[in-house]
Protein backbone atom coordinates (compact mmCIF):
# COMPACT_ATOMS: atom_id res chain seq x y z
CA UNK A 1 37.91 23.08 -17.74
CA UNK A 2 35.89 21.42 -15.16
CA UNK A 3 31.88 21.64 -15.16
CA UNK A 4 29.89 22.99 -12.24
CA UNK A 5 27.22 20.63 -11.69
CA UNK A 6 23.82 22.47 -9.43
CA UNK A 7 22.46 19.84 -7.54
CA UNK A 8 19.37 20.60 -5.43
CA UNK A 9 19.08 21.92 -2.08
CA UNK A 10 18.11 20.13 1.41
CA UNK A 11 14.56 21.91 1.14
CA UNK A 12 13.85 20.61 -2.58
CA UNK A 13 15.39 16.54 -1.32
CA UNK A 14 13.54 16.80 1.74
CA UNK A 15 9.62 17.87 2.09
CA UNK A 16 8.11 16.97 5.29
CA UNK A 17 5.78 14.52 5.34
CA UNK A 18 3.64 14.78 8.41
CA UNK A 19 1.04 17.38 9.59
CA UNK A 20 2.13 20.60 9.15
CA UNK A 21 0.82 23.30 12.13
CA UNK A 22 -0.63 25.99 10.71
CA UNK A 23 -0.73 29.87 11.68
CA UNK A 24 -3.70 29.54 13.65
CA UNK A 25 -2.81 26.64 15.42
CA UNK A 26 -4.83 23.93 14.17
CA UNK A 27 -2.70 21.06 12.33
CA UNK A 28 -3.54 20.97 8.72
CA UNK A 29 -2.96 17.16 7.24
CA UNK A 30 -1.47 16.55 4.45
CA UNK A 31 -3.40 15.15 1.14
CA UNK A 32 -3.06 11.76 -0.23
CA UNK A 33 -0.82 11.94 -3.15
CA UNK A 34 -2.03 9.96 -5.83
CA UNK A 35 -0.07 9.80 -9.32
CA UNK A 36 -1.54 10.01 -13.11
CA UNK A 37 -2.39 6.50 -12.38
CA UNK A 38 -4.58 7.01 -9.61
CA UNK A 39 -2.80 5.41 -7.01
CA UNK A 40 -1.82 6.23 -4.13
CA UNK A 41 0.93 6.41 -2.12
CA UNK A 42 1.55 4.79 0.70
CA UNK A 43 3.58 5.78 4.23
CA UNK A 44 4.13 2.54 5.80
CA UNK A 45 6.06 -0.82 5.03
CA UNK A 46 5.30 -4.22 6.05
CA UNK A 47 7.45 -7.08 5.33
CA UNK A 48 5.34 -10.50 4.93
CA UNK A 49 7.38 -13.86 4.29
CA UNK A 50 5.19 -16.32 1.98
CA UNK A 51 6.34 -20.16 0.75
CA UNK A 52 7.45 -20.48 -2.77
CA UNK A 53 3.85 -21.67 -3.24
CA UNK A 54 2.15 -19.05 -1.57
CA UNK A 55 4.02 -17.08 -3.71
CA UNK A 56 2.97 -18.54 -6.77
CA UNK A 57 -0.90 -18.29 -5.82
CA UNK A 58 -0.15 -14.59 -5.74
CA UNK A 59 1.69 -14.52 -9.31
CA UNK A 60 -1.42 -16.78 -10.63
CA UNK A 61 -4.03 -14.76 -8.94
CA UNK A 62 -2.69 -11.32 -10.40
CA UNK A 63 -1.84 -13.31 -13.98
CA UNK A 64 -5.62 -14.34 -13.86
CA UNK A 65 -7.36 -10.61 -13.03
CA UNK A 66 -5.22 -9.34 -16.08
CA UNK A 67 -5.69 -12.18 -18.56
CA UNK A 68 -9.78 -12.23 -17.39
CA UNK A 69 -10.80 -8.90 -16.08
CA UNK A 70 -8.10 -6.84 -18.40
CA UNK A 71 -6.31 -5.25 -14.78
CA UNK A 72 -2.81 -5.02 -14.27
CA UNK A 73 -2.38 -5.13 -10.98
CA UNK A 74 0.68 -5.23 -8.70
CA UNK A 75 1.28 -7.83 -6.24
CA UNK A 76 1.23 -5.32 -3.47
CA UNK A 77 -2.26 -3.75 -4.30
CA UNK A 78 -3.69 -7.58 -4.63
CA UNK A 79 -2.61 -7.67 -1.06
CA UNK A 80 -4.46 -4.78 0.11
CA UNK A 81 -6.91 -5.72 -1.66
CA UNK A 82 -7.29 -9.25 0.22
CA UNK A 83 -6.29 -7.87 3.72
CA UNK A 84 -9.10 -5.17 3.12
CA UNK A 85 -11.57 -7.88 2.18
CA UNK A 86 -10.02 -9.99 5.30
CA UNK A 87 -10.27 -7.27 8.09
CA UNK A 88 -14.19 -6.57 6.68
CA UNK A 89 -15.09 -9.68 7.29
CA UNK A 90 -13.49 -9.66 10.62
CA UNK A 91 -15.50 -6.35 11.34
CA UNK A 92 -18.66 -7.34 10.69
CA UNK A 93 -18.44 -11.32 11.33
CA UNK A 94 -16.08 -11.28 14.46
CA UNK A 95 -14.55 -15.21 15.62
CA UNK A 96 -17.11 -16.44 12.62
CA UNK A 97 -15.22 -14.76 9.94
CA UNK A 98 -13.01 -16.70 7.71
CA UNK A 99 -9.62 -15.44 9.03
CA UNK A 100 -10.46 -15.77 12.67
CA UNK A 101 -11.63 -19.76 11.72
CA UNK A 102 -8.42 -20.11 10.12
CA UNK A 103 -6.37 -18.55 12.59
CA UNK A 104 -8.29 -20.48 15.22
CA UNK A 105 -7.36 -23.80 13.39
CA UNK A 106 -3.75 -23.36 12.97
């Protein structure tokens, strides 16, 4: 005899993910999910092509915060990490920051 198998509906696959309007016409945003681990999840994708060596530095780096500092820490959050630092200094530092010099130079 064959077995019925339920699989879900389109409502329980698909949740929206954008601002939902509300009754009163105001457009109620919705929260950052974060899991048990505390981070959080993110929207948007960016594909960055690095050289086998830059690649490496990033695999060393992350190695060397868990090894010294006891954080494991994926290669994707190191990179937020540095672009966060990077845009900072942009902010408050402008054409004398350290990306705009090196940006300038190549």
């Amino acid at each position: 005899m064959p077995r019925r198998v339920n699989l879900p509906g389109a409502d329980e696959l698909f949740r929206a993910t954008a601002s939902r309007p509300r009754k009163d016409g105001e457009v109620e945003e919705e929260p950052e999910s974060t899991g048990l681990s505390g981070r959080i999840k993110h929207n948007e994708k960016m594909t960055v092509y690095l050289t086998s060596d830059e690649l490496l530095a990033v695999e060393q780096a992350r190695l060397k915060l868990r090894s010294e500092l006891g954080r494991n820490v994926d290669r994707g959050r190191l990179v937020r990490a540095a672009l966060a630092i990077a845009l900072g200094d942009l902010e408050a530092r402008g054409t004398d920051s350290e990306i705009a010099q090196r940006l300038s130079a190549s």
